[in-house]
C-alpha atoms as a PDB file:
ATOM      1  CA  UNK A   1      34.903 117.082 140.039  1.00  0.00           C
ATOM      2  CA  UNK A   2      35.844 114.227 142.024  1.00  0.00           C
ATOM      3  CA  UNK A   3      32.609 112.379 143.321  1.00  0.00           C
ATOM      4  CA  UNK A   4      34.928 109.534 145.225  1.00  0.00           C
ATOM      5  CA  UNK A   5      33.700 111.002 149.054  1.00  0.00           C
ATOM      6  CA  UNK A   6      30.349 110.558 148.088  1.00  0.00           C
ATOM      7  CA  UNK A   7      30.760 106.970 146.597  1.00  0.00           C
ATOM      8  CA  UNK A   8      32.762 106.070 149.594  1.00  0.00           C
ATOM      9  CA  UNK A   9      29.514 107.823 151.873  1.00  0.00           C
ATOM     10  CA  UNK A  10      26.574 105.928 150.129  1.00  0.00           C
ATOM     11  CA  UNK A  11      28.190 102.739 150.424  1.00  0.00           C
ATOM     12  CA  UNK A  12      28.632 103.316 153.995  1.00  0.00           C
ATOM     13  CA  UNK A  13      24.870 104.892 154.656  1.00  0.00           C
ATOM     14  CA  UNK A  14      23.654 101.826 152.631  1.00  0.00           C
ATOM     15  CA  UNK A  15      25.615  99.304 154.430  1.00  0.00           C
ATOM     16  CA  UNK A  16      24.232 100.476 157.703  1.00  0.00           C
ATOM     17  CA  UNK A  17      20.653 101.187 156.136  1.00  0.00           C
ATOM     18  CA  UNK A  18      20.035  97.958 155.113  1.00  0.00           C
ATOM     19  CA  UNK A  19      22.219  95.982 158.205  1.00  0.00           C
ATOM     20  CA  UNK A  20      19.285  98.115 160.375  1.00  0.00           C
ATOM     21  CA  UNK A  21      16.464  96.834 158.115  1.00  0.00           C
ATOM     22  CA  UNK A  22      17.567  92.922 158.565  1.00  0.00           C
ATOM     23  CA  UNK A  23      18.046  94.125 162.651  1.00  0.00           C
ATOM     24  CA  UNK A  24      14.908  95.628 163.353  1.00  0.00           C
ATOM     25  CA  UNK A  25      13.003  92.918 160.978  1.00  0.00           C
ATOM     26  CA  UNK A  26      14.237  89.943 162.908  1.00  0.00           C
ATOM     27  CA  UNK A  27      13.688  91.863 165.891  1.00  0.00           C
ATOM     28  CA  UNK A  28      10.061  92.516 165.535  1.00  0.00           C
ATOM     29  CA  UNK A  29       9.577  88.909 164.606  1.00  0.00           C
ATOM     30  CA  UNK A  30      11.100  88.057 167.514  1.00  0.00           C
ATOM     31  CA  UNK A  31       9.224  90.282 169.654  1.00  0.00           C
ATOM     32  CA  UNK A  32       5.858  89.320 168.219  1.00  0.00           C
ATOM     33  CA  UNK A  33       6.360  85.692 168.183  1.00  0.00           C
ATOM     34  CA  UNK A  34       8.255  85.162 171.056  1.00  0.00           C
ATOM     35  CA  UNK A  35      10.684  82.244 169.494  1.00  0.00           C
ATOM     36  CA  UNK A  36      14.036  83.168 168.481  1.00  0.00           C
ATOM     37  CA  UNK A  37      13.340  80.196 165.910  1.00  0.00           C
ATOM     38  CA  UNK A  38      15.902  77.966 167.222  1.00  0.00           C
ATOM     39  CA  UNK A  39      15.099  75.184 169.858  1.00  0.00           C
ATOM     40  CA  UNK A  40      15.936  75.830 174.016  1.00  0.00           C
ATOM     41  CA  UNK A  41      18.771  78.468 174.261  1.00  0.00           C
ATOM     42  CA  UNK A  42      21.052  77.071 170.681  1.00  0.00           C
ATOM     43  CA  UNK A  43      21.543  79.407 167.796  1.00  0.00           C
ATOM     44  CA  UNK A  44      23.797  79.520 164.396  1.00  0.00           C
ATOM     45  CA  UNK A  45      27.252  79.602 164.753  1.00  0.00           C
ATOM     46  CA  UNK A  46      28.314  79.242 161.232  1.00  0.00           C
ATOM     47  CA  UNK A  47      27.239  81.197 158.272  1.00  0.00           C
ATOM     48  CA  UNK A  48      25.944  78.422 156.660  1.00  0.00           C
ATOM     49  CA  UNK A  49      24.063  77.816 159.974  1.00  0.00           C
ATOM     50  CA  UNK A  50      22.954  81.493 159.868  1.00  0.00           C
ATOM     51  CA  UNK A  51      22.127  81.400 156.234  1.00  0.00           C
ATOM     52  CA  UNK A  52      19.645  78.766 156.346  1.00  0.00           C
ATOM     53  CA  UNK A  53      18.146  80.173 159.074  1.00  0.00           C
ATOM     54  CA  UNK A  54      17.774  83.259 157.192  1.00  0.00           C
ATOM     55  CA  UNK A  55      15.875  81.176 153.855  1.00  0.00           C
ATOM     56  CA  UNK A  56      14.002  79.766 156.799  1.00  0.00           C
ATOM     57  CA  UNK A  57      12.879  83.210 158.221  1.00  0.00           C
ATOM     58  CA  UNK A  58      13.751  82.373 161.818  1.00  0.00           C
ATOM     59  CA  UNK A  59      14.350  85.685 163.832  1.00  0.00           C
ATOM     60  CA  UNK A  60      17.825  84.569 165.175  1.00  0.00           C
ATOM     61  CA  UNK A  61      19.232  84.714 161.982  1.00  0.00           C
ATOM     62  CA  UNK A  62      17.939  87.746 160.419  1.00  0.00           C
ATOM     63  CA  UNK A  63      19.101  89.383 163.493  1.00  0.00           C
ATOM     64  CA  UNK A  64      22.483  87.608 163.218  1.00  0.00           C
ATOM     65  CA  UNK A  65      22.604  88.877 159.164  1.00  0.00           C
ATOM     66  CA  UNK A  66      22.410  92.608 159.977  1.00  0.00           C
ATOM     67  CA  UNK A  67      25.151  92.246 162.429  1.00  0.00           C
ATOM     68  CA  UNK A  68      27.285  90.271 159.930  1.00  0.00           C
ATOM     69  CA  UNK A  69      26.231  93.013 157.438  1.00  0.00           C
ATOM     70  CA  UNK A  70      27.034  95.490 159.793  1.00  0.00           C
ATOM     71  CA  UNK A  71      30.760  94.318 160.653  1.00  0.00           C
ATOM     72  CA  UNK A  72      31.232  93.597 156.523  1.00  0.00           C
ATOM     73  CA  UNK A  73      30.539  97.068 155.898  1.00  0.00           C
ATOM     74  CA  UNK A  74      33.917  98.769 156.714  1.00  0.00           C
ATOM     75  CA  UNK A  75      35.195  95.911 154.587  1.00  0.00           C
ATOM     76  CA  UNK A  76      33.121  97.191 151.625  1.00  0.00           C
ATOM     77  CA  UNK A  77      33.829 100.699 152.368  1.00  0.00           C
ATOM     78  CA  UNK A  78      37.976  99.656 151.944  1.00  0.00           C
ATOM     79  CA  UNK A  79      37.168  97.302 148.841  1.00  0.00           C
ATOM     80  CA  UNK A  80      35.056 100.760 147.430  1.00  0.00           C
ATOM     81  CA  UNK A  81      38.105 103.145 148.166  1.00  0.00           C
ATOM     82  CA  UNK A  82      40.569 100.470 146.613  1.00  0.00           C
ATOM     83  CA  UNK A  83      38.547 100.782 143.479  1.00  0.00           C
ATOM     84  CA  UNK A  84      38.376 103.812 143.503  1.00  0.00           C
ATOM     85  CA  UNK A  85      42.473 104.807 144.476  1.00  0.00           C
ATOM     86  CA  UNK A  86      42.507 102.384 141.375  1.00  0.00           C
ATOM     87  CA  UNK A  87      40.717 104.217 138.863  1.00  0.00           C
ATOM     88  CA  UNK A  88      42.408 107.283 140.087  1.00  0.00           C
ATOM     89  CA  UNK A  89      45.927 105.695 139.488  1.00  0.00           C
ATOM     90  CA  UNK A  90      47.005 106.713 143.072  1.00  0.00           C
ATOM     91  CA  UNK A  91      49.735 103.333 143.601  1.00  0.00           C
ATOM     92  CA  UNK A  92      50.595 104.379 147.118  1.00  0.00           C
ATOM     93  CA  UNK A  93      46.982 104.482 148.203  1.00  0.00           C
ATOM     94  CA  UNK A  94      45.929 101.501 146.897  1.00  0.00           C
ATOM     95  CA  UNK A  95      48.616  99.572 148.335  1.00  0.00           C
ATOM     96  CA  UNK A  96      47.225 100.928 151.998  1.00  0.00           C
ATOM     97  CA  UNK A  97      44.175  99.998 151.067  1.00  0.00           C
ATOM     98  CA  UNK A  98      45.654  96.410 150.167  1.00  0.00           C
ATOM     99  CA  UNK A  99      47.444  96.582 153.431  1.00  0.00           C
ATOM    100  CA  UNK A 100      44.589  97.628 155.540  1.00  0.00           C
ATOM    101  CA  UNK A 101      42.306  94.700 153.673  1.00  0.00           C
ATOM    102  CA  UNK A 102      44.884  92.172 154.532  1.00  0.00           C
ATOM    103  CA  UNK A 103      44.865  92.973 158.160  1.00  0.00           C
ATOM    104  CA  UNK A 104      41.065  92.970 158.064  1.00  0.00           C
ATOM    105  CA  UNK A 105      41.752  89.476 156.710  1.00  0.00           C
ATOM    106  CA  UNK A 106      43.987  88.128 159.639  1.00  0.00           C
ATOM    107  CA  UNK A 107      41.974  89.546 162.237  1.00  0.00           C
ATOM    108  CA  UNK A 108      39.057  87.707 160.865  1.00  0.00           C
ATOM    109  CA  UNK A 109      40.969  84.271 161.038  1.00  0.00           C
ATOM    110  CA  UNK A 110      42.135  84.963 164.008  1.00  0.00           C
ATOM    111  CA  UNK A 111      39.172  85.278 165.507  1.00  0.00           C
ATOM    112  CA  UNK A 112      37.868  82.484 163.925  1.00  0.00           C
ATOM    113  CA  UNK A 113      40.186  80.661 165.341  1.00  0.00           C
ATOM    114  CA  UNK A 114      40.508  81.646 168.670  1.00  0.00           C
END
């Protein structure tokens, strides 16, 4: 029996499981504190910026790593059924995979650099 549905499912229900969890962490900490962590109204714009914010433990940042998590995870979903099209031999499906990761690619550097 082919178990690939439910591989492709848990990494999706994880993705989003554990995006939440760094979301409603940095959330409370906000909430309870009252400082985003970042002076007057600046925050990370660069995941180096939001990563050592994150080692840091300022609220901004923990808030801005679930999001980031959260937009990755269709992109770990794809990378998961590439694997898995893989291991299954299925050429034409991993080459839409491919396709679809490379267009995931170029939106993300086009946005970046728009």
């Amino acid at each position: 029996m082919d178990n690939s549905p439910f591989i492709i499912s848990t990494v999706i229900r994880i993705g989003v499981w554990v995006s939440a969890a760094f979301i409603i962490v940095g959330l409370t900490m906000f909430l309870v504190t009252g400082d985003s962590g970042y002076p007057y109204e600046t925050y990370p714009t660069t995941l180096t910026a939001i990563w050592s914010g994150l080692l840091a433990g300022k609220s901004y940042a923990i808030i801005l790593t679930g999001l980031f998590l959260l937009i990755l995870t269709p992109v770990f979903r794809i990378v998961t059924t590439l694997f898995l099209f893989w291991k299954q031999r299925d050429i034409i499906y991993v080459c839409i995979a491919l396709i679809l990761l490379f267009v995931l690619f170029i939106s993300f550097v086009i946005g970046k650099t728009t």
